[in-house]
Protein backbone atom coordinates (compact mmCIF):
# COMPACT_ATOMS: atom_id res chain seq x y z
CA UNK A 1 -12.37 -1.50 3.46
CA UNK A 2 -9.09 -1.75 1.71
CA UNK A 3 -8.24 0.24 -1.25
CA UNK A 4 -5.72 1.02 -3.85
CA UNK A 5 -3.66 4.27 -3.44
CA UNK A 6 -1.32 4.06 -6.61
CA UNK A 7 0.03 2.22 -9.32
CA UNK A 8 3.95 2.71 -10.89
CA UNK A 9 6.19 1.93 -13.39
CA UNK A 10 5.12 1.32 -16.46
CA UNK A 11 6.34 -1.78 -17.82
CA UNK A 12 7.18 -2.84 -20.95
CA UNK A 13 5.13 -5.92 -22.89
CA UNK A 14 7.10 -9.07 -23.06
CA UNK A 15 6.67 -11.15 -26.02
CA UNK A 16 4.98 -14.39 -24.19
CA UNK A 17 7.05 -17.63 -25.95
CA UNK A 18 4.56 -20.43 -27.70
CA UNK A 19 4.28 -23.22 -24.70
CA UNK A 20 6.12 -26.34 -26.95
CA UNK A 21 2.87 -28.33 -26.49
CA UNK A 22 0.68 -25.52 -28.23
CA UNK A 23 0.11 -26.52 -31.60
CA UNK A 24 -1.30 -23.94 -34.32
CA UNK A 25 -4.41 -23.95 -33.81
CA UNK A 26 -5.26 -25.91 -30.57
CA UNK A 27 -3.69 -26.53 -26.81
CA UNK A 28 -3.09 -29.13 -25.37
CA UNK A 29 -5.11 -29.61 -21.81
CA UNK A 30 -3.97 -31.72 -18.67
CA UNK A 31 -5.67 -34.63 -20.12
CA UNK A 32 -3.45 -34.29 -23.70
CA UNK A 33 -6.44 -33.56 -25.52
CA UNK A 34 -6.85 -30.76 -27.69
CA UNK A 35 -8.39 -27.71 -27.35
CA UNK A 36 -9.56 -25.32 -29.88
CA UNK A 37 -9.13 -21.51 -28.92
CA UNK A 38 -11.99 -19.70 -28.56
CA UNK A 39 -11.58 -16.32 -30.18
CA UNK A 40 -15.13 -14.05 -30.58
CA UNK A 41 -16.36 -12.14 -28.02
CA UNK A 42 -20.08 -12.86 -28.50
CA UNK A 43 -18.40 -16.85 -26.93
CA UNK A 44 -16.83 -14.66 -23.79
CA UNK A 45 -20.65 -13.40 -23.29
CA UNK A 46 -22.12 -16.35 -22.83
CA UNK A 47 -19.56 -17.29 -19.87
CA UNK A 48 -22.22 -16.65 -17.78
CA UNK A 49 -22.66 -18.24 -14.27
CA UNK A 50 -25.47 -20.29 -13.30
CA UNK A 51 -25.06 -19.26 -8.94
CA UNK A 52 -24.34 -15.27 -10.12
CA UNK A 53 -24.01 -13.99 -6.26
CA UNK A 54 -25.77 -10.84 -5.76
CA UNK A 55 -24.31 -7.57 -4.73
CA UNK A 56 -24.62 -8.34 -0.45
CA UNK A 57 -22.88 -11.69 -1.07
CA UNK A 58 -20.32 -9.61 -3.10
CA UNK A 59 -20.15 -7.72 -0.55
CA UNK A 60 -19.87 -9.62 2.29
CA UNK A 61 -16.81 -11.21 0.45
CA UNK A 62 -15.26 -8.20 -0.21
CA UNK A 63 -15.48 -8.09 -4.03
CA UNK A 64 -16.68 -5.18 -5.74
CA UNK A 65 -19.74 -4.86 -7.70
CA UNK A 66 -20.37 -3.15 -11.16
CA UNK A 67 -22.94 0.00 -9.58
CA UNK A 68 -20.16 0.88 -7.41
CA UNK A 69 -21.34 0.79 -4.10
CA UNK A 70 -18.05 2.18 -3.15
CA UNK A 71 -16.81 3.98 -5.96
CA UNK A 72 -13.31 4.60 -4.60
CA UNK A 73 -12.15 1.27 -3.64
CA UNK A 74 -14.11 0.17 -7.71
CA UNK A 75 -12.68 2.93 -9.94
CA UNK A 76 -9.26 1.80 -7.97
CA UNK A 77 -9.50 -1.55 -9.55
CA UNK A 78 -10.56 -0.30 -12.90
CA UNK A 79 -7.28 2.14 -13.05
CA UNK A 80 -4.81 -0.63 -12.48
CA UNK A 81 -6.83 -2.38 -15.23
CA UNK A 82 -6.73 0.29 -17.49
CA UNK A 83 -2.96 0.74 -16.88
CA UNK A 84 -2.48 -3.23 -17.72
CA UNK A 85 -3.79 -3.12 -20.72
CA UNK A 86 -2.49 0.02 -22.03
CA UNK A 87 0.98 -1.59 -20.83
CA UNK A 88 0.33 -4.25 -23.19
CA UNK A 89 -1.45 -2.40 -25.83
CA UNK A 90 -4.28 -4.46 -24.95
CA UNK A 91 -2.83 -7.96 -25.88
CA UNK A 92 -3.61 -10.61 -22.99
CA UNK A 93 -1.41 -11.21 -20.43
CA UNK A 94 -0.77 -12.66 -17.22
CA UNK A 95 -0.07 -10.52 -14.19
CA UNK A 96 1.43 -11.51 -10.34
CA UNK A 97 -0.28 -10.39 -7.30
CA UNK A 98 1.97 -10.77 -4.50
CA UNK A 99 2.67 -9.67 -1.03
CA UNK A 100 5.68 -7.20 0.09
CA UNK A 101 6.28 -8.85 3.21
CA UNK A 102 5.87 -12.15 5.06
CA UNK A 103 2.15 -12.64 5.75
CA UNK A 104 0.93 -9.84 3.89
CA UNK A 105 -2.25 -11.31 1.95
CA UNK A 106 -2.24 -10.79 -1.36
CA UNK A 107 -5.60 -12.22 -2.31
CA UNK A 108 -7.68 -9.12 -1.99
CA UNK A 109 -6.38 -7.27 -4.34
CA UNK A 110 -6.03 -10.51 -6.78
CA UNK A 111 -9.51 -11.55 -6.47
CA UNK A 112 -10.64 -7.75 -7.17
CA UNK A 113 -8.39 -7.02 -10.79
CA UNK A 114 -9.77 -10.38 -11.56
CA UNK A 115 -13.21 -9.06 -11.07
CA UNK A 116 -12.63 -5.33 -12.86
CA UNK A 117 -11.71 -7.65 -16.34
CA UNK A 118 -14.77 -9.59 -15.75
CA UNK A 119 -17.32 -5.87 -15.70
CA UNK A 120 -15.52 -6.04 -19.31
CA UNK A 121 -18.32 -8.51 -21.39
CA UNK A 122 -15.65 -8.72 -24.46
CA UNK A 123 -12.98 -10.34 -21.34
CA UNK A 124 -12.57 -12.94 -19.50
CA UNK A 125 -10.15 -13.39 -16.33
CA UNK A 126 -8.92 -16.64 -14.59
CA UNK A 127 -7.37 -15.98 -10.97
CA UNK A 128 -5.17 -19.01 -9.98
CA UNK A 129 -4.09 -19.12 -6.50
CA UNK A 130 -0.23 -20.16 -6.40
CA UNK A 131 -0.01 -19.01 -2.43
CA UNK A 132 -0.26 -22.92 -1.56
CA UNK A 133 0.15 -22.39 2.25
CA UNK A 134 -1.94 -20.12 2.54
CA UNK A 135 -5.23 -20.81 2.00
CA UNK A 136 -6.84 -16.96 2.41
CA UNK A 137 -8.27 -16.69 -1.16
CA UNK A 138 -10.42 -20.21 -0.91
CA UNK A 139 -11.61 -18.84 2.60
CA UNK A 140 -12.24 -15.37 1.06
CA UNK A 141 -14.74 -17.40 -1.53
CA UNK A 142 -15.94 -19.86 0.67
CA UNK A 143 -14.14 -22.52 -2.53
CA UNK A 144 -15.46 -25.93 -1.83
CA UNK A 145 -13.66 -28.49 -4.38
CA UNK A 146 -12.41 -31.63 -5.00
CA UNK A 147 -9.40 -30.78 -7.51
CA UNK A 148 -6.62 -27.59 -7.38
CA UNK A 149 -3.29 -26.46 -8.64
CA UNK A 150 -1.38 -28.59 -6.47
CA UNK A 151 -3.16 -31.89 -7.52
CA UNK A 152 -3.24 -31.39 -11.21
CA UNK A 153 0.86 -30.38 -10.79
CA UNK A 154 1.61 -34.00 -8.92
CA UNK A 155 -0.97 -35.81 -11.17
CA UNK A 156 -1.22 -35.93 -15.15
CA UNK A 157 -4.35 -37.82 -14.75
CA UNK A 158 -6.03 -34.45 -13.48
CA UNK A 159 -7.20 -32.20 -16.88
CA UNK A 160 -7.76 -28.66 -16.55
CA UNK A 161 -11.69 -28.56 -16.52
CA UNK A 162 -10.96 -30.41 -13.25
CA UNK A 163 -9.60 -27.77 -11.68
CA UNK A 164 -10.80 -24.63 -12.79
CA UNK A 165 -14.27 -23.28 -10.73
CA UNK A 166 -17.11 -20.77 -10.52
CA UNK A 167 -16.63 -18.33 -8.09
CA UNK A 168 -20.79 -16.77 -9.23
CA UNK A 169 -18.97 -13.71 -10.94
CA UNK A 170 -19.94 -14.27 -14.91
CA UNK A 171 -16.83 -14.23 -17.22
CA UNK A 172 -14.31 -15.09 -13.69
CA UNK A 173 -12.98 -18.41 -12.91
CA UNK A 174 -10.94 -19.35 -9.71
CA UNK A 175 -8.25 -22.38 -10.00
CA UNK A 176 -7.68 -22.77 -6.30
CA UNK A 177 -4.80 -24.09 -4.69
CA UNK A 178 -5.31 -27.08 -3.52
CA UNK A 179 -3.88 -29.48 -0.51
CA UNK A 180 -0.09 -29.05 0.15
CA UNK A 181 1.25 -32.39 0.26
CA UNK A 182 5.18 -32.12 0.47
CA UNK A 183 6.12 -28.92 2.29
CA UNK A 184 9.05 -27.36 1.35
CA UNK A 185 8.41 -28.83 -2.28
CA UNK A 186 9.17 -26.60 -5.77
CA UNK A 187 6.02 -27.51 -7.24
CA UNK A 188 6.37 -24.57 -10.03
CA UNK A 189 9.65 -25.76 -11.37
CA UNK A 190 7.83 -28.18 -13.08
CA UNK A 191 7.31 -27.85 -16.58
CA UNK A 192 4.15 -28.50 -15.90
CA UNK A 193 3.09 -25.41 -14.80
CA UNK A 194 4.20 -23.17 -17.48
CA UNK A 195 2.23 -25.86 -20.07
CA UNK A 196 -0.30 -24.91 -17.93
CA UNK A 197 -0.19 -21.13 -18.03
CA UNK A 198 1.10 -20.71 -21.80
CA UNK A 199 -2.25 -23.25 -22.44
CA UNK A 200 -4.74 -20.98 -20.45
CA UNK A 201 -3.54 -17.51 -22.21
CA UNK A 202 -3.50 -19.31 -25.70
CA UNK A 203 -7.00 -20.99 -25.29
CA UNK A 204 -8.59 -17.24 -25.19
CA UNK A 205 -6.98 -14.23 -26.86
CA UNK A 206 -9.68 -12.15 -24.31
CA UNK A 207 -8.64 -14.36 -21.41
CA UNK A 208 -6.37 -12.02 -18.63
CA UNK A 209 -4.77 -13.97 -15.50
CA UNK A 210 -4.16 -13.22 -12.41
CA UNK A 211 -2.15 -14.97 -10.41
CA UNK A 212 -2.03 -15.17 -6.54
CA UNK A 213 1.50 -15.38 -4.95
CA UNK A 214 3.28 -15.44 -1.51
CA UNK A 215 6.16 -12.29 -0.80
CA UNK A 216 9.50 -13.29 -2.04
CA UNK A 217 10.87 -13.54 1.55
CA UNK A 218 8.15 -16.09 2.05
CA UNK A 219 8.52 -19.19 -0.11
CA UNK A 220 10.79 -19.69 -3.31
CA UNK A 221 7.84 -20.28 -5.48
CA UNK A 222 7.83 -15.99 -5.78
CA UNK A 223 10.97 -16.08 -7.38
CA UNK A 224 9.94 -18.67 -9.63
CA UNK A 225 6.77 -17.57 -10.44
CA UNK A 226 7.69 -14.23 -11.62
CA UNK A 227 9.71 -15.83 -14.73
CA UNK A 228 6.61 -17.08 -16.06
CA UNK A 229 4.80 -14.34 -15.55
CA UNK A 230 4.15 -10.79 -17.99
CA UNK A 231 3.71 -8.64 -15.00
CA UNK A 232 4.35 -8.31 -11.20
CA UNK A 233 1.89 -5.89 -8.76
CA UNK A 234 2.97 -5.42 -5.37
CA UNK A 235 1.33 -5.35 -2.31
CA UNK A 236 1.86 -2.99 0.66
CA UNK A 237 0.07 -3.02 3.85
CA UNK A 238 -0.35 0.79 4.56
CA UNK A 239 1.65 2.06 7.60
CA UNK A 240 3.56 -1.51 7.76
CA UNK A 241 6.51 -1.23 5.41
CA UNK A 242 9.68 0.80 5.89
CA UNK A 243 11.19 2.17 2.73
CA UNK A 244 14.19 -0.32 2.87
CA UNK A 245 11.69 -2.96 2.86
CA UNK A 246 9.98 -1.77 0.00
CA UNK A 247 13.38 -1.10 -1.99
CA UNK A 248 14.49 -4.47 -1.44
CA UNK A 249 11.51 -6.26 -2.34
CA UNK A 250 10.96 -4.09 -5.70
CA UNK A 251 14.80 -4.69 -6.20
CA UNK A 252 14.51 -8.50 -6.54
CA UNK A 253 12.01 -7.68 -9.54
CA UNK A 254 12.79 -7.40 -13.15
CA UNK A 255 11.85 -3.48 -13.84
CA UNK A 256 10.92 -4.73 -17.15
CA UNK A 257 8.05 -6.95 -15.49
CA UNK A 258 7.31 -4.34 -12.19
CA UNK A 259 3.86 -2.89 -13.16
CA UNK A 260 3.74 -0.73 -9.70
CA UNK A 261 2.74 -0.83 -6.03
CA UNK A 262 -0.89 -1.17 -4.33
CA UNK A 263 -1.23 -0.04 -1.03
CA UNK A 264 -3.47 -2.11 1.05
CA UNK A 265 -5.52 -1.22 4.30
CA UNK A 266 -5.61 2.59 3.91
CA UNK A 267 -7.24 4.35 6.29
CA UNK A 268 -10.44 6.15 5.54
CA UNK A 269 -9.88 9.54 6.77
CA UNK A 270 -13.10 11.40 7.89
């Protein structure tokens, strides 16, 4: 089972601009109508989820579970948690998972922060897949849906509560990818996607997302994502990155944004 070995660099919090369709008290969803933020905690508690998957299915999908079946790879999770919000001094944020090199899968480690907010019952977390070509994190859940990312980016018709999804974690939602229609298409220069993620932070002020991207030597949505993002995590597969690989991934990223590195696949020495 895969764990994390380390977090580094602290980062420093970067004051997250109003979206231009937020209005004072409301956002705006996909659909243009408004929203009104949902601020107490005792509203985050009752995000509770009707198929809650039990502790084999968990398993089986490699999340990790609240009694810590395997402590290591769970108190992992919780430390780069705890480090993300002291790095913000515990305002919400949104934070990019991606990989370090071409293929390396990302959605592992996404999927699990996601879960370590959600043990939190004053938090909520919303992963969003943004590794289009992918695919691995809808597998990983077994998603079945009608609506993504990709379809509510090509059509304003599409509102938000049409693409965001149980995943049977309480206080987790998954916005999944969705069907790549155009390849080699920008879809996150769109303005539509940071209305999108400047709506989701400002509709919960306990809300922390995660999002799911491909290495920046894979696909030029990496480089575009990171602007919109708070903070960046990389991935490392253990044992299958040189150090100039490393360097010149974590070189491409503003330091201000670089949270640290996760090594992935570690060997479990006996």
């Amino acid at each position: 089972m895969s764990k994390i070995e380390e977090a580094l660099k602290k980062a420093r919090k970067n004051p997250r601009k109003e979206a231009d369709v937020v209005e004072k008290n409301a956002v705006i969803s996909g659909s243009g109508k408004s929203i009104a933020k949902i601020k107490t905690n005792s509203e985050i508690r009752l995000m509770k989820d009707e198929s809650e998957l039990t502790e084999q299915e968990l398993n089986s999908k490699g999340l990790i579970v609240r009694n810590e079946t395997q402590p290591k790879v769970t108190d992992s999770f919780r430390n780069l948690r705890t480090q993300l919000l002291k790095s913000s001094k515990n305002e919400n944020f949104v934070v990019m998972v991606m990989g370090c090199i071409s293929g390396n899968d990302s959605a592992f480690v996404t999927m699990n922060l996601g879960a370590a907010f959600a043990f939190d019952e004053t938090k909520t977390s919303l992963v969003v897949d943004c590794d289009i070509s992918s695919h691995k994190l809808e597998d990983m859940l077994s998603l079945d849906y009608e609506h993504g990312l990709v379809d509510f980016l090509e059509d304003e018709n599409i509102s938000v509560s049409e693409i965001l999804h149980d995943v049977g974690i309480s206080r987790l939602r998954v916005i999944p990818s969705g069907i790549e229609k155009f390849k080699e298409c920008e879809y996150f220069t769109k303005g539509r996607m940071k209305v999108l993620i400047d709506g989701l932070v400002e509709r919960y002020h306990d809300r922390y997302i995660v999002l799911n991207s491909p290495s920046l030597n894979e696909s030029a949505d990496a480089n575009i994502l990171i602007e919109l993002v708070d903070y960046v995590v990389v991935v490392v597969p253990y044992g299958s990155v040189n150090e100039s690989e490393l360097e010149g991934t974590l070189n491409k990223i503003d330091k201000t944004k670089l949270l640290g590195v996760v090594f992935n696949d570690v060997p479990t020495w006996t």
